[in-house]
Protein backbone atom coordinates (compact mmCIF):
# COMPACT_ATOMS: atom_id res chain seq x y z
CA UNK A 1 -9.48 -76.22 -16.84
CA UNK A 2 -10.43 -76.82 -20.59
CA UNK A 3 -10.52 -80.53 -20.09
CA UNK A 4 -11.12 -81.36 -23.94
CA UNK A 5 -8.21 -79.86 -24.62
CA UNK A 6 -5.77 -81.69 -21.89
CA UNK A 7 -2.54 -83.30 -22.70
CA UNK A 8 -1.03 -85.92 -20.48
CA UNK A 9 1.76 -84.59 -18.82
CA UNK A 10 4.79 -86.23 -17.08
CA UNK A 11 3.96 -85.43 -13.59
CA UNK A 12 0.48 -87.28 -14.15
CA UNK A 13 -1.18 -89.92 -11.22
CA UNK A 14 -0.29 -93.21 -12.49
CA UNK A 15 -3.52 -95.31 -13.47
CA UNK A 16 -4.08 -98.45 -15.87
CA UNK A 17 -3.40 -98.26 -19.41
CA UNK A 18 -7.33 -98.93 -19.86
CA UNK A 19 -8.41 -95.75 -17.80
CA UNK A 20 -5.83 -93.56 -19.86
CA UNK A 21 -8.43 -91.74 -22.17
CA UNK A 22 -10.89 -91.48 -19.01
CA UNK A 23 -7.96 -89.67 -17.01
CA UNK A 24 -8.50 -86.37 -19.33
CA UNK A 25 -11.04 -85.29 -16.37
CA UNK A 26 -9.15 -86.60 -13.16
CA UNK A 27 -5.54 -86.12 -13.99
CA UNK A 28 -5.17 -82.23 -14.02
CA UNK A 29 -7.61 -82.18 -10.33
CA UNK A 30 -5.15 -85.33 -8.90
CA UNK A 31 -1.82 -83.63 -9.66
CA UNK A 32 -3.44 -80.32 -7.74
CA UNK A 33 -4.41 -82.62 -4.71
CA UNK A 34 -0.67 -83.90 -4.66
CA UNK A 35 -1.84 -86.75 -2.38
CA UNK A 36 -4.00 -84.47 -0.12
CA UNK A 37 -8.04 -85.31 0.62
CA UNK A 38 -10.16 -83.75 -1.33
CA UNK A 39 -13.77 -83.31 -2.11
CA UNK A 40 -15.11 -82.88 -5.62
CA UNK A 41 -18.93 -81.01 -5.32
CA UNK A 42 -21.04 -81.35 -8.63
CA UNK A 43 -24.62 -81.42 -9.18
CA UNK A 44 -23.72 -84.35 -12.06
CA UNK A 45 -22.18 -87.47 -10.74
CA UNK A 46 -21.97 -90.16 -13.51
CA UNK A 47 -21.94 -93.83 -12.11
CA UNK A 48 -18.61 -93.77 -14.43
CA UNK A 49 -17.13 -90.89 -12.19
CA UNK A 50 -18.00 -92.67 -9.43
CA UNK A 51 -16.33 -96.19 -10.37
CA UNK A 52 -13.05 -94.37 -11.06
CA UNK A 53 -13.32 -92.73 -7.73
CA UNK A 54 -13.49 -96.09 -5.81
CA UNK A 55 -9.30 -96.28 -6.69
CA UNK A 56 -9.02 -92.74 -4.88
CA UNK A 57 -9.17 -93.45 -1.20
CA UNK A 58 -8.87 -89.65 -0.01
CA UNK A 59 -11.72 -88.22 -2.40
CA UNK A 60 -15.10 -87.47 -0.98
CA UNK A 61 -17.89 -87.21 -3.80
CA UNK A 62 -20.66 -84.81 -3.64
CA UNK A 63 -23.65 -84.72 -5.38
CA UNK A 64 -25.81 -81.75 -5.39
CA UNK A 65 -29.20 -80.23 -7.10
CA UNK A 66 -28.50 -77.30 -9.33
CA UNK A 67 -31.51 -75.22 -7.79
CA UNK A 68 -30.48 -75.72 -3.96
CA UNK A 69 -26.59 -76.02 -4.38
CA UNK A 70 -24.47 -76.40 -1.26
CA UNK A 71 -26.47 -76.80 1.77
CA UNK A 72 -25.67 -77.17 5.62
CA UNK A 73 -25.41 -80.97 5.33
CA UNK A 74 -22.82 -81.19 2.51
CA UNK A 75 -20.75 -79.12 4.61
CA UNK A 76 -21.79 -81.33 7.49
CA UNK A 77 -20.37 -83.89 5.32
CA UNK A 78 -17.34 -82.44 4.27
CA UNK A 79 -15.90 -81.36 7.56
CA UNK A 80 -16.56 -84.91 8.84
């Protein structure tokens, strides 16, 4: 997903007018999730990106390093 180039689309999650430039990044993975939990695994995890996931109660955040990248506790994590 080119998410510079995203254009709000009809079928987008709803959110407040304010977070409408933010949703760029989050509308596009929110459609795909239709409503389903979901876990988003990135080794960057700005404390914006994590305020806007506080309104998404089925979305697990997880940070990890670059060098080690998914390890046996993330999973850990994940699956409970």
């Amino acid at each position: 997903m080119d998410f510079p180039s995203y254009r709000a689309r009809p079928d987008d999650p709803r959110c407040p007018p304010l977070l409408i430039p933010r949703m760029r990044k989050w509308a596009p993975i929110l459609r795909h999730a239709d409503g389903r939990r979901f876990a988003w695994v990135d080794d960057v995890m700005p404390m914006r990106v994590r305020r806007q996931a506080l309104l998404h109660r089925g979305m697990l955040l997880v940070k990890v390093r670059p060098g080690d990248g998914l390890r046996w506790r993330h999973v850990r994590r994940l699956l409970h």
